[in-house]
PDB file of N, CA and C in Angstrom:
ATOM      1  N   UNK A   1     152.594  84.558 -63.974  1.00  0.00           N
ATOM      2  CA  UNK A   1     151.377  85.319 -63.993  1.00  0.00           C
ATOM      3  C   UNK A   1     151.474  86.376 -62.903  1.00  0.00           C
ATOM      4  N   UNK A   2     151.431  87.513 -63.419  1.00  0.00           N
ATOM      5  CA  UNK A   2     151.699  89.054 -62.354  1.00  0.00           C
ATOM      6  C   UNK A   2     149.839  88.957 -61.543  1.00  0.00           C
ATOM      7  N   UNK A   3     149.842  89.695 -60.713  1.00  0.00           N
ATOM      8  CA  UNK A   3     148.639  90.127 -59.771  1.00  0.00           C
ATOM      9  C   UNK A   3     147.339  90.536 -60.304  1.00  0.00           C
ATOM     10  N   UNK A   4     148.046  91.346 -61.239  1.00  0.00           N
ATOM     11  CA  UNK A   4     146.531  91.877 -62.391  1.00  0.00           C
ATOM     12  C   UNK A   4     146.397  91.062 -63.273  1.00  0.00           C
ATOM     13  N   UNK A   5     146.960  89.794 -64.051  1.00  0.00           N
ATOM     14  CA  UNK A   5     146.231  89.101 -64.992  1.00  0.00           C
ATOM     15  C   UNK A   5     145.563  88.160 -63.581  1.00  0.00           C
ATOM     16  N   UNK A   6     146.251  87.466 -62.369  1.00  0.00           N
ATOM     17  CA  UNK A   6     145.668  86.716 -61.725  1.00  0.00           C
ATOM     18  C   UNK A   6     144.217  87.564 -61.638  1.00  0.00           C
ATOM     19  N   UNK A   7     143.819  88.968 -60.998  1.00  0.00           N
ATOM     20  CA  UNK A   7     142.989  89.138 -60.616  1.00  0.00           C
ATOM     21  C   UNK A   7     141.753  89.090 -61.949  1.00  0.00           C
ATOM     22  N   UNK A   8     142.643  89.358 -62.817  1.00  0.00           N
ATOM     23  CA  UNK A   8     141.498  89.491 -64.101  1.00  0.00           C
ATOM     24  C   UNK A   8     140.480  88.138 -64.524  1.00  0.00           C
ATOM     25  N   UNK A   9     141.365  86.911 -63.985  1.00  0.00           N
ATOM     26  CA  UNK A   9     141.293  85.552 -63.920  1.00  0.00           C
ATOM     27  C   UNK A   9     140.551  85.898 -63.007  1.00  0.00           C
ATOM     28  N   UNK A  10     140.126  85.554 -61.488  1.00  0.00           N
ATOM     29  CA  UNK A  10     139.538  85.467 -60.594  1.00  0.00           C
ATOM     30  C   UNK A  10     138.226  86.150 -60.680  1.00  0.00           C
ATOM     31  N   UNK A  11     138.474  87.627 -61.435  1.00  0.00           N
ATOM     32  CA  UNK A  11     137.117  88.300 -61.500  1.00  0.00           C
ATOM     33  C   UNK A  11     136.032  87.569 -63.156  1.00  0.00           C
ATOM     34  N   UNK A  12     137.029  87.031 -63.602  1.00  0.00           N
ATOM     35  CA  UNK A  12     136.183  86.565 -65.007  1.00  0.00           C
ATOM     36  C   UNK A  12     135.713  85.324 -64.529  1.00  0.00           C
ATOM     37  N   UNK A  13     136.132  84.203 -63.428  1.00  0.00           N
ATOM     38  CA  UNK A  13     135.690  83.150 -63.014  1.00  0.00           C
ATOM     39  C   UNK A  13     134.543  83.197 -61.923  1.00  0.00           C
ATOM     40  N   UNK A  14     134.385  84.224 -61.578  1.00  0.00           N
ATOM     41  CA  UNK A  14     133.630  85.160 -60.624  1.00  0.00           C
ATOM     42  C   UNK A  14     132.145  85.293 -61.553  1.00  0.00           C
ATOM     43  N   UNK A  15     132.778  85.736 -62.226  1.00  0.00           N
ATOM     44  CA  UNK A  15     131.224  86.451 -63.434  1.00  0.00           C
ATOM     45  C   UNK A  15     130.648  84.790 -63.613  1.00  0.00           C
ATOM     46  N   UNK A  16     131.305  83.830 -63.915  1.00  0.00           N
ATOM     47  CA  UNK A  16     130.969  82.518 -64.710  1.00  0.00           C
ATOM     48  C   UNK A  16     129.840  81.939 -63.472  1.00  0.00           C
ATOM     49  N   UNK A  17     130.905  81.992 -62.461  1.00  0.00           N
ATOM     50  CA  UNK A  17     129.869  81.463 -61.242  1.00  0.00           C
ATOM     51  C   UNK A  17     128.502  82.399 -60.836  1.00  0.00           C
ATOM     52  N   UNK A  18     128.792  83.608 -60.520  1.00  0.00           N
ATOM     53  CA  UNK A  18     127.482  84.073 -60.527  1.00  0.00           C
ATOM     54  C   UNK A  18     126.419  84.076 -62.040  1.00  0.00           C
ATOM     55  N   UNK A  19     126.754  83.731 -63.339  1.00  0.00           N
ATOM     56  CA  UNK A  19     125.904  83.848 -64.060  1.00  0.00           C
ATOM     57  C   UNK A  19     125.913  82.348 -63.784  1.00  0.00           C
ATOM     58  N   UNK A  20     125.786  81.407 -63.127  1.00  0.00           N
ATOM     59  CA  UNK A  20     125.873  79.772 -63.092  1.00  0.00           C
ATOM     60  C   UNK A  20     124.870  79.779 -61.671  1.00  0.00           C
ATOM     61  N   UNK A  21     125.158  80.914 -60.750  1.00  0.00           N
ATOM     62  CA  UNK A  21     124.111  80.763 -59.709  1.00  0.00           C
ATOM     63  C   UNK A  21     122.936  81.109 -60.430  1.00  0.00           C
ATOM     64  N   UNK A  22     122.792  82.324 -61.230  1.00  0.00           N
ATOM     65  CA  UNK A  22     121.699  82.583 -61.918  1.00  0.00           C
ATOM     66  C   UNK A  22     120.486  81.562 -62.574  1.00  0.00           C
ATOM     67  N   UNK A  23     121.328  81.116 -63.593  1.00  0.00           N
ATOM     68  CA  UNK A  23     120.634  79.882 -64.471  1.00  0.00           C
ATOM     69  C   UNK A  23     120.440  78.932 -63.144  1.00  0.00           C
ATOM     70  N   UNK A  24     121.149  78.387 -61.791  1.00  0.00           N
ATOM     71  CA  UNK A  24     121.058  77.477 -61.288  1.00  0.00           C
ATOM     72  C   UNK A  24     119.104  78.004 -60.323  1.00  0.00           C
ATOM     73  N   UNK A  25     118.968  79.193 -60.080  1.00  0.00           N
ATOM     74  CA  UNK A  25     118.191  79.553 -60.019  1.00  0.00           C
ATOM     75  C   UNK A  25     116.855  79.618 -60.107  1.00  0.00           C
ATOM     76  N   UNK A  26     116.788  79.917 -61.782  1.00  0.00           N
ATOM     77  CA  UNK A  26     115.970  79.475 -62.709  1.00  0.00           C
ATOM     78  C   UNK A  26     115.805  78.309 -62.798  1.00  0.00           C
ATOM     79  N   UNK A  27     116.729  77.767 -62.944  1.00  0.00           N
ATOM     80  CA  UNK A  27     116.483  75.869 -63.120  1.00  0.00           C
ATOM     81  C   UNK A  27     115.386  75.620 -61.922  1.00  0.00           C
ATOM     82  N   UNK A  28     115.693  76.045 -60.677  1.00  0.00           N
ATOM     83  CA  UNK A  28     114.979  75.913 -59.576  1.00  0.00           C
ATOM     84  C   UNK A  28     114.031  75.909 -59.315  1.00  0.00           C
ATOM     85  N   UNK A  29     113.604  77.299 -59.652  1.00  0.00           N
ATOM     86  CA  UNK A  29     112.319  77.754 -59.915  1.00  0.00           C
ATOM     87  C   UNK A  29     111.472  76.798 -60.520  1.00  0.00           C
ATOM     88  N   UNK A  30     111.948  76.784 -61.697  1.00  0.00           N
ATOM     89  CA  UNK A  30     111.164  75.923 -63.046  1.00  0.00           C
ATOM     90  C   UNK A  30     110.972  74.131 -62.070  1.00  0.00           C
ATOM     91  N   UNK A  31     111.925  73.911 -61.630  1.00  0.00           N
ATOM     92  CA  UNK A  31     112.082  72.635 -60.997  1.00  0.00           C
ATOM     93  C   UNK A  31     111.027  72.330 -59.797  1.00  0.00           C
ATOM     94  N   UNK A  32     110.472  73.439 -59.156  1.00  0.00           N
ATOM     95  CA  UNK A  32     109.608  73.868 -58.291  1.00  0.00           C
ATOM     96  C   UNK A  32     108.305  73.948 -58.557  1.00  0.00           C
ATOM     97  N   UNK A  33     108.557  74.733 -59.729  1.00  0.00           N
ATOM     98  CA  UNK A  33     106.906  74.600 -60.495  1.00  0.00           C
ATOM     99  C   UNK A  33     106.531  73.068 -60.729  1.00  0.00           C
ATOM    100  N   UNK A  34     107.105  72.441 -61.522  1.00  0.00           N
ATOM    101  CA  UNK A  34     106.975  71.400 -62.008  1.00  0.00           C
ATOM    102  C   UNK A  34     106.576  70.549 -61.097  1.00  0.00           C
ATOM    103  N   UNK A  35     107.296  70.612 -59.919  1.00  0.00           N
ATOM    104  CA  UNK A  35     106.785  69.536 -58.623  1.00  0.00           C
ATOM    105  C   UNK A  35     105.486  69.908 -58.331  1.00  0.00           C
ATOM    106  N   UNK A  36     105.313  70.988 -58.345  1.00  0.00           N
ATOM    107  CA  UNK A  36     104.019  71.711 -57.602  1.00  0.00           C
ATOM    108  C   UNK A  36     102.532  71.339 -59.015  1.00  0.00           C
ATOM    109  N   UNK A  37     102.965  71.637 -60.090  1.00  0.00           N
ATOM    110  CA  UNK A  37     102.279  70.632 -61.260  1.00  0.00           C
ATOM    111  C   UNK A  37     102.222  69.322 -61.187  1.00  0.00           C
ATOM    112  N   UNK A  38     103.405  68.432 -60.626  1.00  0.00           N
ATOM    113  CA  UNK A  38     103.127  67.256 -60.782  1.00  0.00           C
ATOM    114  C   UNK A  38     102.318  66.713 -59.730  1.00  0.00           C
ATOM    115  N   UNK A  39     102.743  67.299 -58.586  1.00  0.00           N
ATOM    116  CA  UNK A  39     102.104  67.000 -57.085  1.00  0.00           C
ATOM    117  C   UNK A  39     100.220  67.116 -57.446  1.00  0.00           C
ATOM    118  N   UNK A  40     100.274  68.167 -58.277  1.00  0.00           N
ATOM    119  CA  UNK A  40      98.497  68.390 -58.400  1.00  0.00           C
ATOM    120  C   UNK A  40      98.018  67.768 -59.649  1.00  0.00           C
ATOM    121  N   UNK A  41      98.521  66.505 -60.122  1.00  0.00           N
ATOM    122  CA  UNK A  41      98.440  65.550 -60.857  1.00  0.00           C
ATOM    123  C   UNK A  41      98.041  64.706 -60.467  1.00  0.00           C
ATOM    124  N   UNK A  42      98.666  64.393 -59.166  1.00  0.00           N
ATOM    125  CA  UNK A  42      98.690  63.278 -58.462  1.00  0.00           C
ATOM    126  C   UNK A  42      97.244  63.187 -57.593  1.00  0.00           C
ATOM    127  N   UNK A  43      97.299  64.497 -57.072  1.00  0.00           N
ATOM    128  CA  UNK A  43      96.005  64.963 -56.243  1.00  0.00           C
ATOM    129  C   UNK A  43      95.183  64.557 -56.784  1.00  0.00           C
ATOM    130  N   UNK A  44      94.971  65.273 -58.468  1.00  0.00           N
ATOM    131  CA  UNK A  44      93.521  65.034 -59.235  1.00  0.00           C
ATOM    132  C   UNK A  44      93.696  63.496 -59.610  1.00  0.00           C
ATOM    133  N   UNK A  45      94.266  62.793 -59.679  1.00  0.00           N
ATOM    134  CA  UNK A  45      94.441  61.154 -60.229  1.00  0.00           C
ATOM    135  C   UNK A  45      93.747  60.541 -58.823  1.00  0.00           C
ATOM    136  N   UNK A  46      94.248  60.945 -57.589  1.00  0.00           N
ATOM    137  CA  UNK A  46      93.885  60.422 -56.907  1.00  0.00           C
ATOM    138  C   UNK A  46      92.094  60.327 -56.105  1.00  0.00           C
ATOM    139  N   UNK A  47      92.044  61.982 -56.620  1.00  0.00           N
ATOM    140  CA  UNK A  47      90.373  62.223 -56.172  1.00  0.00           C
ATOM    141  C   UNK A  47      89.496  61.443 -57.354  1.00  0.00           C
ATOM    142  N   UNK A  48      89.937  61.478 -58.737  1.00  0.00           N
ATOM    143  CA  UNK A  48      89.325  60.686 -60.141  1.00  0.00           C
ATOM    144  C   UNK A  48      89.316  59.023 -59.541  1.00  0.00           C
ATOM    145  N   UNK A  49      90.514  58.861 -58.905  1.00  0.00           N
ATOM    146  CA  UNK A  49      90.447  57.168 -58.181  1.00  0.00           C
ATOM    147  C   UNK A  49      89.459  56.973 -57.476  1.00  0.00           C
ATOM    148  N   UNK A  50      88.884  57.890 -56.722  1.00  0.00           N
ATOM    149  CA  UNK A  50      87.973  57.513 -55.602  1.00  0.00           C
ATOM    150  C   UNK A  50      86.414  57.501 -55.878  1.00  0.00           C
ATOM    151  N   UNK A  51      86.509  58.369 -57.611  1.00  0.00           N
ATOM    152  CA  UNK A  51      85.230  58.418 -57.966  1.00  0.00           C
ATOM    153  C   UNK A  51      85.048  57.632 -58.842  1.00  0.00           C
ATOM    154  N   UNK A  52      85.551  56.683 -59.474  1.00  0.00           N
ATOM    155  CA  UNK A  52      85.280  55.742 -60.365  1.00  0.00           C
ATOM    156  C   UNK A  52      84.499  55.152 -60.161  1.00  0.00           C
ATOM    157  N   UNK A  53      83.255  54.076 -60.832  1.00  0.00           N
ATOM    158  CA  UNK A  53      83.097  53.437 -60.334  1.00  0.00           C
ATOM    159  C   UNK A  53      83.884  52.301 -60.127  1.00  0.00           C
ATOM    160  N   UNK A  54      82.575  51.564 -59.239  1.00  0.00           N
ATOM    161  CA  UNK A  54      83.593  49.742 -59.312  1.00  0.00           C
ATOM    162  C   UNK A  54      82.942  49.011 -59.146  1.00  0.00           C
ATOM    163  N   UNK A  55      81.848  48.779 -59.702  1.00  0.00           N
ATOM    164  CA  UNK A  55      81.062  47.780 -60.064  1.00  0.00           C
ATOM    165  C   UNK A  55      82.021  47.083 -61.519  1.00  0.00           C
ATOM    166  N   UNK A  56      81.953  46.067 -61.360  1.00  0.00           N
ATOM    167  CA  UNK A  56      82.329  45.047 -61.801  1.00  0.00           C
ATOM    168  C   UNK A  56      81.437  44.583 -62.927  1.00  0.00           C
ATOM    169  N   UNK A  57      81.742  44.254 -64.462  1.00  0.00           N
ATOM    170  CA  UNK A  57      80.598  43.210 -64.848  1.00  0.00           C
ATOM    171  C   UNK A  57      80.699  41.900 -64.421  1.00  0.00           C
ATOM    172  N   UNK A  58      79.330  40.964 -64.594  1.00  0.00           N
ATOM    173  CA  UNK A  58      79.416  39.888 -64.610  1.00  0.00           C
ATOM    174  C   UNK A  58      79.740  39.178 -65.761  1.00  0.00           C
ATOM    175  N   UNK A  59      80.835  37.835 -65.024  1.00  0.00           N
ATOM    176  CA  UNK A  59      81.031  37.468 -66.236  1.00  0.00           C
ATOM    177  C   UNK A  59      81.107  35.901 -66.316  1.00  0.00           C
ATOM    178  N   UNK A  60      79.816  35.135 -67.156  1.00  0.00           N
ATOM    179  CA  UNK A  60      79.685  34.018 -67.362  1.00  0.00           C
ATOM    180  C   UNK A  60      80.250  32.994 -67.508  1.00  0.00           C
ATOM    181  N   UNK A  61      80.461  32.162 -67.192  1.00  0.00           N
ATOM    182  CA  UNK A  61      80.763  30.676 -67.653  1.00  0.00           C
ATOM    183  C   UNK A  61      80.368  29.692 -68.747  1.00  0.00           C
ATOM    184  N   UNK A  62      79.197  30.055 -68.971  1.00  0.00           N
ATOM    185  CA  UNK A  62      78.195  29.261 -69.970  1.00  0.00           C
ATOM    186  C   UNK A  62      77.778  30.201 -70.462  1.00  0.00           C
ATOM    187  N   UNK A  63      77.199  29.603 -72.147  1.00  0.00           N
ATOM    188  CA  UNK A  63      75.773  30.499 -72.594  1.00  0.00           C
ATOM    189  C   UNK A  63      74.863  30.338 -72.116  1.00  0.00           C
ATOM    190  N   UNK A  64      74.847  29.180 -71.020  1.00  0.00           N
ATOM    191  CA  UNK A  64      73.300  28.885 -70.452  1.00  0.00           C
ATOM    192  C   UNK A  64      73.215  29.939 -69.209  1.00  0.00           C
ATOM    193  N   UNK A  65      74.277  30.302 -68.769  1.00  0.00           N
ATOM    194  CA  UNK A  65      74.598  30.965 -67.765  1.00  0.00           C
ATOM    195  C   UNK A  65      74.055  32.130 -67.877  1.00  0.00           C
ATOM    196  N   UNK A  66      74.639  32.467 -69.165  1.00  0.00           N
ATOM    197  CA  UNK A  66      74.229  34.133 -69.546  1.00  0.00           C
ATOM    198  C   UNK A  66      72.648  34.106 -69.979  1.00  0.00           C
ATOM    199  N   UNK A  67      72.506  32.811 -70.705  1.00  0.00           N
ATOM    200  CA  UNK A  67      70.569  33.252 -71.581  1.00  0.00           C
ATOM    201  C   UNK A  67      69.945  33.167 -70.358  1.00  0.00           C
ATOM    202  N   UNK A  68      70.642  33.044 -69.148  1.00  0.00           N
ATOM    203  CA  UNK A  68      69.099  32.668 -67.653  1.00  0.00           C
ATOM    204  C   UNK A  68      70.063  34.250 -67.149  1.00  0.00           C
ATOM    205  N   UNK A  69      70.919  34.826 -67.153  1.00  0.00           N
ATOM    206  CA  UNK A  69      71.037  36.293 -66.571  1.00  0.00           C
ATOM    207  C   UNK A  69      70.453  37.234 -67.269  1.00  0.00           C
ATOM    208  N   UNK A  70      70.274  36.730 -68.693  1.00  0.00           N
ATOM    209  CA  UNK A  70      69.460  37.948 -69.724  1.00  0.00           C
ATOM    210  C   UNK A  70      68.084  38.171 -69.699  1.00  0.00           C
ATOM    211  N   UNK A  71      67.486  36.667 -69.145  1.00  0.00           N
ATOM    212  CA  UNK A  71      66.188  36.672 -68.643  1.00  0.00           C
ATOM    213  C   UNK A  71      65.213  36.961 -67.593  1.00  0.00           C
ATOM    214  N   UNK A  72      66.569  37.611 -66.804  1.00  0.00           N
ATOM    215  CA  UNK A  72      65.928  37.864 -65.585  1.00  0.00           C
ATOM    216  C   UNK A  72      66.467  39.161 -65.778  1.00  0.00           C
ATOM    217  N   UNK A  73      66.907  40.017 -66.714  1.00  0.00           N
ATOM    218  CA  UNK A  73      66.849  41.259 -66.985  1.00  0.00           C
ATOM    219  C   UNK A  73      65.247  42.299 -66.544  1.00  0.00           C
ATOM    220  N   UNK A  74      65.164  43.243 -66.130  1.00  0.00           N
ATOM    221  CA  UNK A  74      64.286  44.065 -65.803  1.00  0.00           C
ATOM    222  C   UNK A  74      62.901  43.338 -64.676  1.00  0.00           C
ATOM    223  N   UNK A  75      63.434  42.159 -64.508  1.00  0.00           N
ATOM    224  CA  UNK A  75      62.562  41.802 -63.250  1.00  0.00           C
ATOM    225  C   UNK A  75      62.971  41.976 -61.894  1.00  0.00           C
ATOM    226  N   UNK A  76      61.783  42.264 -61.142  1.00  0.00           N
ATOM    227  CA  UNK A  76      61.932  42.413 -59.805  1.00  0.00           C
ATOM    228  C   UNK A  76      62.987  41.657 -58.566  1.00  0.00           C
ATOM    229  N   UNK A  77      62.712  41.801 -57.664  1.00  0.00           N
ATOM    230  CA  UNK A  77      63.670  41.541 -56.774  1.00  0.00           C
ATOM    231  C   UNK A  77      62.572  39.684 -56.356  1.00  0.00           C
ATOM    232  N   UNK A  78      61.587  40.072 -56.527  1.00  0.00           N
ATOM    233  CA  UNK A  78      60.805  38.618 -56.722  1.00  0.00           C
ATOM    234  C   UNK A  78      60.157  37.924 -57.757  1.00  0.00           C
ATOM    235  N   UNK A  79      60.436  38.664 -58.825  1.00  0.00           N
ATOM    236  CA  UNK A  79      60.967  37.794 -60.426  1.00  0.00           C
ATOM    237  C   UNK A  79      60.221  38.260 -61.136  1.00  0.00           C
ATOM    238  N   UNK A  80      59.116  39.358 -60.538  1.00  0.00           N
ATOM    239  CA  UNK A  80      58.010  40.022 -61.588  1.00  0.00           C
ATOM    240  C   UNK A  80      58.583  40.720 -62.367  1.00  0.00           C
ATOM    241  N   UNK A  81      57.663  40.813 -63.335  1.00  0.00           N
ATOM    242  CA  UNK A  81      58.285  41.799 -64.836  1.00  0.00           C
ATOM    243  C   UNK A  81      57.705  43.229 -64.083  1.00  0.00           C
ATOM    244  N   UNK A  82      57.758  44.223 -65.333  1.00  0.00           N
ATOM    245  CA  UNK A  82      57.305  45.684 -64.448  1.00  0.00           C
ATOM    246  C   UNK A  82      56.176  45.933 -64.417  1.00  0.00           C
ATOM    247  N   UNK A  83      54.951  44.778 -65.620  1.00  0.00           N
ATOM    248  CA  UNK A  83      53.604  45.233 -65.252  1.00  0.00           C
ATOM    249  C   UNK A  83      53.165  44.510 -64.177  1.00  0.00           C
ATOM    250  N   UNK A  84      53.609  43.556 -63.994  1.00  0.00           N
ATOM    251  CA  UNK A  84      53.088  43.151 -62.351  1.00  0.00           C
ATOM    252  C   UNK A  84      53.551  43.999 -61.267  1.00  0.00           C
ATOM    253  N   UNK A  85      54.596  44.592 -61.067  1.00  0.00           N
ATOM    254  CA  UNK A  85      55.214  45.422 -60.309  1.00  0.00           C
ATOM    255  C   UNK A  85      54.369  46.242 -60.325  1.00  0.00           C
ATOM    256  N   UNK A  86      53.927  46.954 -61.658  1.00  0.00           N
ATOM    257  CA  UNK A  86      53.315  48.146 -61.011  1.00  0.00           C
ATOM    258  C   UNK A  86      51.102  48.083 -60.979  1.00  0.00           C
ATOM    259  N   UNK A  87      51.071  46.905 -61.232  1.00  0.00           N
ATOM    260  CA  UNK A  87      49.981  46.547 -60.757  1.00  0.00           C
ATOM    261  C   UNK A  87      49.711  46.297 -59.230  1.00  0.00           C
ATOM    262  N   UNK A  88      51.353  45.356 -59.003  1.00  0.00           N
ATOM    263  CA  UNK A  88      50.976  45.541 -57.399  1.00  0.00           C
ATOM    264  C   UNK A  88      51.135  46.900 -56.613  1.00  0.00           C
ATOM    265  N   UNK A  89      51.584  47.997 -57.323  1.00  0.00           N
ATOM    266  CA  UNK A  89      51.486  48.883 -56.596  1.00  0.00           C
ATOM    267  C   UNK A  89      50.480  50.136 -56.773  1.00  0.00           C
ATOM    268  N   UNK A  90      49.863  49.427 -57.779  1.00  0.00           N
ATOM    269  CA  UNK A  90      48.747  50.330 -58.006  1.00  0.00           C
ATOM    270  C   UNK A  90      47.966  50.083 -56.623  1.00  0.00           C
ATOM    271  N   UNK A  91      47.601  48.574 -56.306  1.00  0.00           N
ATOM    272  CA  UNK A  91      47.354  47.753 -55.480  1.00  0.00           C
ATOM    273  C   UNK A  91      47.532  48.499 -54.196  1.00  0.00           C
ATOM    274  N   UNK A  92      48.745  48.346 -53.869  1.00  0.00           N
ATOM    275  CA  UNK A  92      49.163  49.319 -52.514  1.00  0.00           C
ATOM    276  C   UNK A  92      48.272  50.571 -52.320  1.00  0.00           C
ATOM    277  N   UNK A  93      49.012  51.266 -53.591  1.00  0.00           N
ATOM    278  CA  UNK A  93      48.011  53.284 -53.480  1.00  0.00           C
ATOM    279  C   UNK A  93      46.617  53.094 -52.955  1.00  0.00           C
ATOM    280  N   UNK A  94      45.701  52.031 -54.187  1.00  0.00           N
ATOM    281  CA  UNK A  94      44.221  51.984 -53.918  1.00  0.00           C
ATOM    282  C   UNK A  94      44.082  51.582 -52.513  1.00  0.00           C
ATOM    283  N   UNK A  95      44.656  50.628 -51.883  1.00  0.00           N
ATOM    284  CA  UNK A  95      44.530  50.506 -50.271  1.00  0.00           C
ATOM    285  C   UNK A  95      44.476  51.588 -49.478  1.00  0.00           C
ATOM    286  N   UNK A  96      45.834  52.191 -49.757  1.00  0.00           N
ATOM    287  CA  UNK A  96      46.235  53.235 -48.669  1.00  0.00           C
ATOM    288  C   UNK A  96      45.148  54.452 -49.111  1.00  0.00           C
ATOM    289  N   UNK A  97      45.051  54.405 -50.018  1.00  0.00           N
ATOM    290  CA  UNK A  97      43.763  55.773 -50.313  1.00  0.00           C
ATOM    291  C   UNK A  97      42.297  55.188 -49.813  1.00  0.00           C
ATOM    292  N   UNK A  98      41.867  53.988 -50.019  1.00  0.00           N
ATOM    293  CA  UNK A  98      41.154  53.660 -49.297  1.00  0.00           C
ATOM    294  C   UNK A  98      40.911  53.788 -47.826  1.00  0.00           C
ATOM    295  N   UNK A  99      41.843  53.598 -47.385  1.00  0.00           N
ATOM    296  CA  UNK A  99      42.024  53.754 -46.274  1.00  0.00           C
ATOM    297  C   UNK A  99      41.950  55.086 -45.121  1.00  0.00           C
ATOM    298  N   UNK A 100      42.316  55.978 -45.839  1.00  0.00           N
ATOM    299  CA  UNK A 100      42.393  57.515 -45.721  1.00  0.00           C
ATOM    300  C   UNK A 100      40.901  58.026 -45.767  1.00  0.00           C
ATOM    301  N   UNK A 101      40.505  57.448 -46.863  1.00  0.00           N
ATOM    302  CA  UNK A 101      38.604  57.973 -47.157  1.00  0.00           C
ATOM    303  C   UNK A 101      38.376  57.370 -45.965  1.00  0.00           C
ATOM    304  N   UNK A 102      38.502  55.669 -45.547  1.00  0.00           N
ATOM    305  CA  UNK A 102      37.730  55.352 -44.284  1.00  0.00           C
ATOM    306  C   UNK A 102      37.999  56.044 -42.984  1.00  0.00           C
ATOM    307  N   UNK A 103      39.055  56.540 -43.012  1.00  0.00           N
ATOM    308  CA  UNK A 103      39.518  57.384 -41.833  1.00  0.00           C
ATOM    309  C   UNK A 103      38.810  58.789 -41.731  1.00  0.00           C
ATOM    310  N   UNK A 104      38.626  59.396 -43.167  1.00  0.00           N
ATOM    311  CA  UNK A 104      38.114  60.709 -43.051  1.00  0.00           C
ATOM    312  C   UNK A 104      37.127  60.393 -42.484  1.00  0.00           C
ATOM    313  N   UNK A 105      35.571  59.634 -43.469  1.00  0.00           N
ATOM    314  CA  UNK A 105      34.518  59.370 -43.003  1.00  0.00           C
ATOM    315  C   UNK A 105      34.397  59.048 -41.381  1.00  0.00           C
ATOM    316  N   UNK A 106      35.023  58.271 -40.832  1.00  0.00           N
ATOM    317  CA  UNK A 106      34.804  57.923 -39.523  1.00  0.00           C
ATOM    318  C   UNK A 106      34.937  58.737 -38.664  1.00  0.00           C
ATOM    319  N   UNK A 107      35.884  59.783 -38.732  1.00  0.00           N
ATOM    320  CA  UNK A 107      35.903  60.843 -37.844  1.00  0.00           C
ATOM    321  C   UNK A 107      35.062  62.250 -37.956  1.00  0.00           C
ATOM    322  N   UNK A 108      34.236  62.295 -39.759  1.00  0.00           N
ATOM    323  CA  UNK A 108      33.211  63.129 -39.559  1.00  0.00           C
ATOM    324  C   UNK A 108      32.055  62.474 -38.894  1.00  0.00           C
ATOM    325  N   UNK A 109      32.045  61.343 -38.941  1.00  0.00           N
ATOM    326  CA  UNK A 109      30.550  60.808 -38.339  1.00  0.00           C
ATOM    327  C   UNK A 109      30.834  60.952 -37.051  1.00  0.00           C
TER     328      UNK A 109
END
C-alpha cells in the first residue's frame, strides 16, 4: 500500500469517526432529554405521593361488626342523630342571643 491509498484510508476512516461523533451526539442529546423527562416524572409521582389521601377504610370482622358501624353512621360525636344536634344548637344560638338582648337592655337602663 503506497502513501496516497494509505492516506485515502485514513481520511475515509476519519469521515466514519466524525460522522460517529455526530450521531454519538445526538444520541446524547436525546439521552439528556429523556433524563430530564424522566427526572420530572419522578418529581410529579412524587408530589401526587404526598397528596393522596390515606385514610384507610375500615375493615370488619363480623357482620355484627359492620351492622353496629352502619348504625352509628351520621351520628354525633355523642351518638345524636342530626335533629338532636341541631336542636341542641338551636339551643346554644337562643341562649347566646338571649343573652346579648340582656346585655343590651342592662346597659341602656
Amino acid at each position: 500500500m503506497n502513501t496516497e491509498e494509505r492516506l485515502a484510508m485514513l481520511r475515509d476512516t476519519l469521515k466514519q469517526v466524525a460522522s460517529s461523533i455526530v450521531i454519538g451526539e445526538s444520541n446524547l442529546r436525546d439521552l439528556k432529554d429523556q433524563e430530564l423527562f424522566i427526572a420530572g416524572q419522578i418529581a410529579e409521582r412524587e408530589f401526587d405521593k404526598e397528596a393522596e389521601p390515606t385514610a384507610q377504610f375500615p375493615i370488619h370482622k363480623s357482620k355484627e361488626e359492620l351492622l353496629s358501624a352502619l348504625d352509628n353512621r351520621g351520628l354525633g360525636v355523642f351518638g345524636e342523630d342530626e335533629d338532636a344536634m341541631l336542636e341542641q344548637r338551636q339551643e346554644v344560638l337562643e341562649r347566646e342571643a338571649q343573652r346579648k338582648v340582656d346585655f343590651i337592655n342592662d346597659s341602656v337602663d
